[in-house]
Protein backbone atom coordinates (compact mmCIF):
# COMPACT_ATOMS: atom_id res chain seq x y z
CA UNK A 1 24.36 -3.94 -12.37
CA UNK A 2 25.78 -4.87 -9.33
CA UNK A 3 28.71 -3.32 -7.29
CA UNK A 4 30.58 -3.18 -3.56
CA UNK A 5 29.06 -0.35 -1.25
CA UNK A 6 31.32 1.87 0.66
CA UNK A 7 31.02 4.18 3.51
CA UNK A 8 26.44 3.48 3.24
CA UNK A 9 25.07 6.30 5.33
CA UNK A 10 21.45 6.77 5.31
CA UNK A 11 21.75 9.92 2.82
CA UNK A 12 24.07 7.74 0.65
CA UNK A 13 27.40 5.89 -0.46
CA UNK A 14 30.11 5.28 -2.40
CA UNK A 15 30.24 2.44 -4.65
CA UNK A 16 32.84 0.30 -6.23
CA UNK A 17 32.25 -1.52 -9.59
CA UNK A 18 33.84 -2.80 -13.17
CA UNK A 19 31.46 -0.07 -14.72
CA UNK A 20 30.29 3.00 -12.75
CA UNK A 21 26.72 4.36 -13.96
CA UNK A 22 27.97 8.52 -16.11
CA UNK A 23 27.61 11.36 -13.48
CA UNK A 24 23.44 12.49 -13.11
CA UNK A 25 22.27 8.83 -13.91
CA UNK A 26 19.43 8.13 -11.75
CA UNK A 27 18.80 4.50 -10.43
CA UNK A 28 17.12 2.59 -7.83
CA UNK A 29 18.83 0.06 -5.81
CA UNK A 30 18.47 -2.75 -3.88
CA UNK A 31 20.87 -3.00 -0.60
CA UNK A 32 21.58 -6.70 0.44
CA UNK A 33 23.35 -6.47 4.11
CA UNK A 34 23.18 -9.78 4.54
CA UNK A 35 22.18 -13.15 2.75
CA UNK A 36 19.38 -13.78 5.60
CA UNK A 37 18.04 -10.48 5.71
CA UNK A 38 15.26 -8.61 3.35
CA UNK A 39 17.15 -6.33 0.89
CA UNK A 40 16.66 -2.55 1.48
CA UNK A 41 14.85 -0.85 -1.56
CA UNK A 42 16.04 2.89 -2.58
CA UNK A 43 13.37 4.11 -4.76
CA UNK A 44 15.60 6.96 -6.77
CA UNK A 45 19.15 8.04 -6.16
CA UNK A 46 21.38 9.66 -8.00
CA UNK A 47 25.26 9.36 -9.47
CA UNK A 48 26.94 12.34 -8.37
CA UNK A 49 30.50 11.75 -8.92
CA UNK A 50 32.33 8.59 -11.06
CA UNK A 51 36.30 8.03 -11.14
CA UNK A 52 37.17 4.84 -12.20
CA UNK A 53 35.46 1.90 -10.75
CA UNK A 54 34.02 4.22 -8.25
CA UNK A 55 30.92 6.73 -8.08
CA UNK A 56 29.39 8.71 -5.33
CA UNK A 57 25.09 7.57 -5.15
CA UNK A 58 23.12 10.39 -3.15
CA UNK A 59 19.78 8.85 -2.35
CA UNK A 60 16.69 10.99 -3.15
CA UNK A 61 13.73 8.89 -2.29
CA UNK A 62 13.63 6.49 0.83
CA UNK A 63 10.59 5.01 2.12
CA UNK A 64 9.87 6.08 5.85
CA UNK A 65 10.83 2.37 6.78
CA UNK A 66 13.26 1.49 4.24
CA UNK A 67 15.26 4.64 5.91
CA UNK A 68 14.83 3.38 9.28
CA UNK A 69 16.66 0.53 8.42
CA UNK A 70 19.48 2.67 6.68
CA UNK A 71 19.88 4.62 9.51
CA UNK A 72 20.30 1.29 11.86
């Protein structure tokens, strides 16, 4: 699926979308920042919260420099 990323902190983010993933759903995602940029890969995270179009993803697992990039 695909959604709008809120408040993306290198631990996690909110997202908005027509249909949030149920609370404990684990995913992977792909982060695009910008069209001209390499996506940045999140190899697990985690739904922690859902409420309407929105959910709360905790990331898990983060490549060393897949985080870097997060944190920039």
């Amino acid at each position: 699926g695909e959604g709008l990323l809120l408040d993306l902190s290198a631990e996690g983010c909110r997202m908005e979308c027509t249909d949030p993933p149920p609370v404990n759903t684990y995913l992977s995602l792909r982060i695009v920042m910008s069209p001209t940029d390499a996506p940045i890969l999140v190899d697990l995270a985690a739904v922690r919260w859902s409420l309407e179009k929105t959910c709360g993803i905790h990331f898990l697992s983060v490549r060393p420099p897949q985080a870097e990039r997060l944190h920039k």
